[in-house]
Protein backbone atom coordinates (compact mmCIF):
# COMPACT_ATOMS: atom_id res chain seq x y z
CA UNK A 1 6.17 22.22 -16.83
CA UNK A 2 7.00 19.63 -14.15
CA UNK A 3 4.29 17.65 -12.03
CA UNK A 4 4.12 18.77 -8.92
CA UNK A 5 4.39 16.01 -5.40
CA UNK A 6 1.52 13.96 -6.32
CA UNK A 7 -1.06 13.46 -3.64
CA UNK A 8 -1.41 9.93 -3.41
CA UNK A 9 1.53 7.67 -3.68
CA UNK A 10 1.14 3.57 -4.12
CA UNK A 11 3.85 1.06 -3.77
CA UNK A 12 4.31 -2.24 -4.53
CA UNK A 13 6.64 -3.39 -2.32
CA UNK A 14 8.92 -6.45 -3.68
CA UNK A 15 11.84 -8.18 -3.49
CA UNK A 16 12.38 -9.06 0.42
CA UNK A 17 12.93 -12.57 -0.25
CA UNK A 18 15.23 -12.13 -3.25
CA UNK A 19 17.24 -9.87 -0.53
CA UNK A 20 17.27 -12.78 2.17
CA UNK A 21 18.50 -15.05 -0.51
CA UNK A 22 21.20 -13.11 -1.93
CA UNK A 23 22.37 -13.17 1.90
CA UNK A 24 21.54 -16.74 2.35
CA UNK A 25 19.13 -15.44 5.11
CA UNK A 26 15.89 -17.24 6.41
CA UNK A 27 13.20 -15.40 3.76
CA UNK A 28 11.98 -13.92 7.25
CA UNK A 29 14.93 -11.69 7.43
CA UNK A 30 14.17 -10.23 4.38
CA UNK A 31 10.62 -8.86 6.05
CA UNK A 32 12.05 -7.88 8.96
CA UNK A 33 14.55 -5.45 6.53
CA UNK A 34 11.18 -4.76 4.55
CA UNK A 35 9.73 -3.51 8.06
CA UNK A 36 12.66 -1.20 8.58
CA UNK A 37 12.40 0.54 4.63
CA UNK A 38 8.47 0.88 5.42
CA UNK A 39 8.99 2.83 8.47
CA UNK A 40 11.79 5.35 6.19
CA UNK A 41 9.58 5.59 3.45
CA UNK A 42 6.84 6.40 5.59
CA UNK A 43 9.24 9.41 7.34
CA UNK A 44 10.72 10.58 3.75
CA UNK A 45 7.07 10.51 2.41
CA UNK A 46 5.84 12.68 5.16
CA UNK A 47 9.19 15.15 4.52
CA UNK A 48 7.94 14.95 0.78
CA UNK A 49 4.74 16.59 1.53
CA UNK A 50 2.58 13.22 0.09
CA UNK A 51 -0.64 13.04 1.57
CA UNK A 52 -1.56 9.74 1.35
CA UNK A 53 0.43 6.21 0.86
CA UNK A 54 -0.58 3.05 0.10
CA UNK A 55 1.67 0.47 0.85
CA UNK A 56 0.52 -3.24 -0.59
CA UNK A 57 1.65 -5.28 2.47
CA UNK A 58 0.18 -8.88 1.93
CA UNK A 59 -1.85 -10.38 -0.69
CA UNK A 60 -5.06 -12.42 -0.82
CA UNK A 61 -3.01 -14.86 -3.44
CA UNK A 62 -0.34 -14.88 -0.90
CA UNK A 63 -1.72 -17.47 1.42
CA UNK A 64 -0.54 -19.69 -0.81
CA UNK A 65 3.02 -19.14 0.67
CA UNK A 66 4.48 -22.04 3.16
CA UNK A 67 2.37 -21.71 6.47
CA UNK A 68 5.98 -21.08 8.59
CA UNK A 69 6.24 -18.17 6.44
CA UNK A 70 2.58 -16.56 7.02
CA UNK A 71 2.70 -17.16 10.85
CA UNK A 72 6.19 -14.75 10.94
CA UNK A 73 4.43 -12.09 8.65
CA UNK A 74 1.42 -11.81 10.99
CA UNK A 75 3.85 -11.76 14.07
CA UNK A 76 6.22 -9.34 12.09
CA UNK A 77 2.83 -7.20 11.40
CA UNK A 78 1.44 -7.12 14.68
CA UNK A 79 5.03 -5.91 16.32
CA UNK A 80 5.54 -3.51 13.11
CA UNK A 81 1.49 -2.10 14.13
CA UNK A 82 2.52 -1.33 17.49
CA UNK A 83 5.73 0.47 16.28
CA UNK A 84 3.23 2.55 13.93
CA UNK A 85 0.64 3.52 16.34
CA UNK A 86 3.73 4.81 18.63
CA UNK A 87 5.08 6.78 15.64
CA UNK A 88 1.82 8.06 14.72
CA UNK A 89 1.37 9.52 17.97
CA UNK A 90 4.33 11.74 17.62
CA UNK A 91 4.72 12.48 13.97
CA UNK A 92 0.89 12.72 13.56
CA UNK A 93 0.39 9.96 10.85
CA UNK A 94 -2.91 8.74 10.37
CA UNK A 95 -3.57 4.42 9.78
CA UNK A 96 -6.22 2.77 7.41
CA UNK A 97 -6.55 -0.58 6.22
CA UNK A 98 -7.57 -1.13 2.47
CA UNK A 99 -8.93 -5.33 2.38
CA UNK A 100 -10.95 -8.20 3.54
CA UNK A 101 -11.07 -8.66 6.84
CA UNK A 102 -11.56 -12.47 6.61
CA UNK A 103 -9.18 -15.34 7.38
CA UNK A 104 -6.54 -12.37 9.14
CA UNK A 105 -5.90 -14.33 12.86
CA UNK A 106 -7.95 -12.59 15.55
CA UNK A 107 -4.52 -10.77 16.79
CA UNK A 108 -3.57 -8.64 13.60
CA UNK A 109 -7.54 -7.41 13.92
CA UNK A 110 -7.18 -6.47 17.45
CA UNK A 111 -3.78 -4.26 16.33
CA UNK A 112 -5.39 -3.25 13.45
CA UNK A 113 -8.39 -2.07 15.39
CA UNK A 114 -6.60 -0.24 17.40
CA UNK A 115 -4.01 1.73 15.50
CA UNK A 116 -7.06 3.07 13.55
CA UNK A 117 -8.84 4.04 16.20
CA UNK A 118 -5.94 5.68 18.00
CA UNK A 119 -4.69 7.58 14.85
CA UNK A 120 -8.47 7.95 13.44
CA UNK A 121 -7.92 12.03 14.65
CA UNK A 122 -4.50 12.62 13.14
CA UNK A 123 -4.16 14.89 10.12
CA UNK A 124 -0.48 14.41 8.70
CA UNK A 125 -0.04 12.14 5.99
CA UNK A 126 -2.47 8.94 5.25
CA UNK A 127 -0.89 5.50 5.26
CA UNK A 128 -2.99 3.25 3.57
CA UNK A 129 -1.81 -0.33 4.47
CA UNK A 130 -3.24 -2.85 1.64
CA UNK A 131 -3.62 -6.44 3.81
CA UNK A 132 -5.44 -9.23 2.47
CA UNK A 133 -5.99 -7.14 -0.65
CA UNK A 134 -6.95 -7.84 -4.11
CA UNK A 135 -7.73 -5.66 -6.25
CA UNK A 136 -10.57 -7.77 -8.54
CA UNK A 137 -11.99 -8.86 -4.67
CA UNK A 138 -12.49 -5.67 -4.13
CA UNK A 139 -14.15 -4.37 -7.16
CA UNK A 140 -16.48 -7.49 -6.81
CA UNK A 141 -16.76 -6.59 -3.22
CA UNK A 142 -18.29 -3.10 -4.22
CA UNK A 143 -20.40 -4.39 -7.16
CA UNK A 144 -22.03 -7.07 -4.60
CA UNK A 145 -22.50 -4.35 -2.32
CA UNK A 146 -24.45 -2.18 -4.97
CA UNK A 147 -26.45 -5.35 -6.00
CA UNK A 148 -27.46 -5.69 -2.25
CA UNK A 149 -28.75 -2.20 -1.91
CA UNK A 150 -31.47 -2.75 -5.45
CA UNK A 151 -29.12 -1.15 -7.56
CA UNK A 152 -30.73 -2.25 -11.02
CA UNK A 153 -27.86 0.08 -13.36
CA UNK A 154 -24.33 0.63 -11.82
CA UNK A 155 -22.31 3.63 -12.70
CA UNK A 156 -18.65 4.11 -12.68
CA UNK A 157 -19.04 6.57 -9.48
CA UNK A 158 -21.20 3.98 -7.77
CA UNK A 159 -17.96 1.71 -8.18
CA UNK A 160 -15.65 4.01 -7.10
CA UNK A 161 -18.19 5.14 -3.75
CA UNK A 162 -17.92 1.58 -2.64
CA UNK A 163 -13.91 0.89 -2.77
CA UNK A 164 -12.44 0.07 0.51
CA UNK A 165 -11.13 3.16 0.97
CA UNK A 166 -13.45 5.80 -1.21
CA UNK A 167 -12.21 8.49 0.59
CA UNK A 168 -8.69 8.26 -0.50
CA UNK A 169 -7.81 9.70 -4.39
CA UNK A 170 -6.41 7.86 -7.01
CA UNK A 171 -2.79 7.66 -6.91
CA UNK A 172 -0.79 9.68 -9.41
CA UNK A 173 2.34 7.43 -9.06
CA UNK A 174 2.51 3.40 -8.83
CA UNK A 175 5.85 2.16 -7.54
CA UNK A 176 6.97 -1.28 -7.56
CA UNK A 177 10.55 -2.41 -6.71
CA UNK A 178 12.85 -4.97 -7.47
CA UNK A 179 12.54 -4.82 -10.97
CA UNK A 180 9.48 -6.26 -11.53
CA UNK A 181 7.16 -4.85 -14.18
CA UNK A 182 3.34 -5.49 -13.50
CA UNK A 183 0.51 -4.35 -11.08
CA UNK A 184 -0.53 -8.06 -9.65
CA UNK A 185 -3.38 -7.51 -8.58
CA UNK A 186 -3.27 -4.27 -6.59
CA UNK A 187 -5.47 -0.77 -7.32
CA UNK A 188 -6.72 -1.69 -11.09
CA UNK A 189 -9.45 0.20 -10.36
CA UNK A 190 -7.71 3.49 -9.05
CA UNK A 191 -4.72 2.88 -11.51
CA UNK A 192 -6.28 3.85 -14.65
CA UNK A 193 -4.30 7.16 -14.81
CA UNK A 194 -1.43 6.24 -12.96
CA UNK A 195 2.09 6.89 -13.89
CA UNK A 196 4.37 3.64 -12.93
CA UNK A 197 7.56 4.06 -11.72
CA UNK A 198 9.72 0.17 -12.07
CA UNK A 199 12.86 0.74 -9.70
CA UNK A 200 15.70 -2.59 -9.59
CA UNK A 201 16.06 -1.95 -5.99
CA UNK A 202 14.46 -4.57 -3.67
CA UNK A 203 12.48 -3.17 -1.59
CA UNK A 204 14.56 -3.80 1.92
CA UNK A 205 17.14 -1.21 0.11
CA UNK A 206 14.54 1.24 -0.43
CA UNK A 207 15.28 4.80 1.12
CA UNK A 208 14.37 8.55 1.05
CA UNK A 209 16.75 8.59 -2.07
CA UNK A 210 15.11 5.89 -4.65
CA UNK A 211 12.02 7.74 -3.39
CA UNK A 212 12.89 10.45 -4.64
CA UNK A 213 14.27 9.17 -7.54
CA UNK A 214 10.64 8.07 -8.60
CA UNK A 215 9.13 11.31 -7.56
CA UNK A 216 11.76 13.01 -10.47
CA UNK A 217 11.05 10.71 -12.99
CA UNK A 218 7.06 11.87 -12.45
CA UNK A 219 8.01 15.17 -12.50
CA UNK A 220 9.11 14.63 -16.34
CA UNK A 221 5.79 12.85 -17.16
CA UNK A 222 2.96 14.71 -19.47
CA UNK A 223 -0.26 13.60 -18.03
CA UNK A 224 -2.82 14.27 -20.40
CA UNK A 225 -5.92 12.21 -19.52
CA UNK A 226 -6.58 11.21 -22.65
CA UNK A 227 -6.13 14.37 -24.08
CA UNK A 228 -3.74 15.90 -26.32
């Protein structure tokens, strides 16, 4: 029996610089064109019927890239931000933020701010937007929490109450383009039963169809939690 659409969908989105440089394009290019293939797999996710997407947008490790480089990704994410929050409005999508807010420039806060406020009421699908995210900083984040509040014994639930985003389920299907074939970093906590789906397309050539192409090969998995 096939899976059905899982719930919660995670990509890792890769390859935007590989694409510039195949086109001997400033790397910049390439996330401009990654900008483009967020906003169709954000409208083919939605036709899907996926509830919730999480989309891992920018690193803690990568402020380690040339500065040049970080200054046009915060530009390119506050322009893309005001893009979403206009989209949101009409197709009903609804904006959180899964990181640490520190050492983001006081602009992306201000857009981030406000396209969560503004799509805070919406009740189509979830886009989860992982910025400044690390997945081991954020199961330290939640264990410090705990700590903070007496707890003496900490549970797996207590973990998994103090996530970012605790609201959101664990994803059924990982995605991660441009061949690559690891998790750097992103949901180890949440991935435990994931299904991974490794496509060779980088991601500025991602589209409704290699979405879909994922979603198939999850509908041949047997998910057995362990079970037999």
């Amino acid at each position: 029996m096939s899976n059905p659409i899982p719930t919660h969908v995670a990509i890792i989105m890769d390859g935007n610089g590989r694409w510039a440089n195949q086109r001997r394009l400033p790397r910049l290019a390439g996330h401009r064109e990654g900008a483009n293939a967020v906003q169709r797999t954000i409208e083919a996710a939605q036709a899907l019927g996926i509830k919730f997407l999480t989309l891992y947008a920018f690193s803690t490790e990568n402020w380690s890239r040339p500065q040049d480089e970080i200054d046009g990704l915060m530009d390119l994410l506050c322009k893309t931000l005001d893009t979403y929050t206009d989209q949101a409005h009409k197709k009903n999508y609804r904006l959180l933020v899964s990181g640490s807010r520190e050492k983001l420039p006081p602009t992306v806060l201000e857009k981030i701010d406000k396209a969560l406020q503004a799509t805070a009421n919406h009740t189509g699908l979830t886009v989860n937007l992982a910025l400044n995210y690390g997945a081991r900083q954020e199961i330290v984040h939640a264990v410090n929490t705990l700590l903070a509040q007496g707890k003496k014994a900490i549970s797996m639930d207590d973990i998994s109450a103090h996530l970012y985003q605790p609201a959101v389920p664990d994803p059924e299907l990982i995605i991660r383009t441009s061949g690559e074939e690891r998790l750097s970093n992103f949901l180890l906590w949440q991935a435990a039963y994931s299904e991974f789906y490794f496509s060779p397309v980088l991601w500025p050539d991602f589209n409704a169809q290699e979405l879909q192409k994922a979603l198939d090969a999850y509908a041949q998995r047997t998910r057995r939690f362990g079970g037999v």
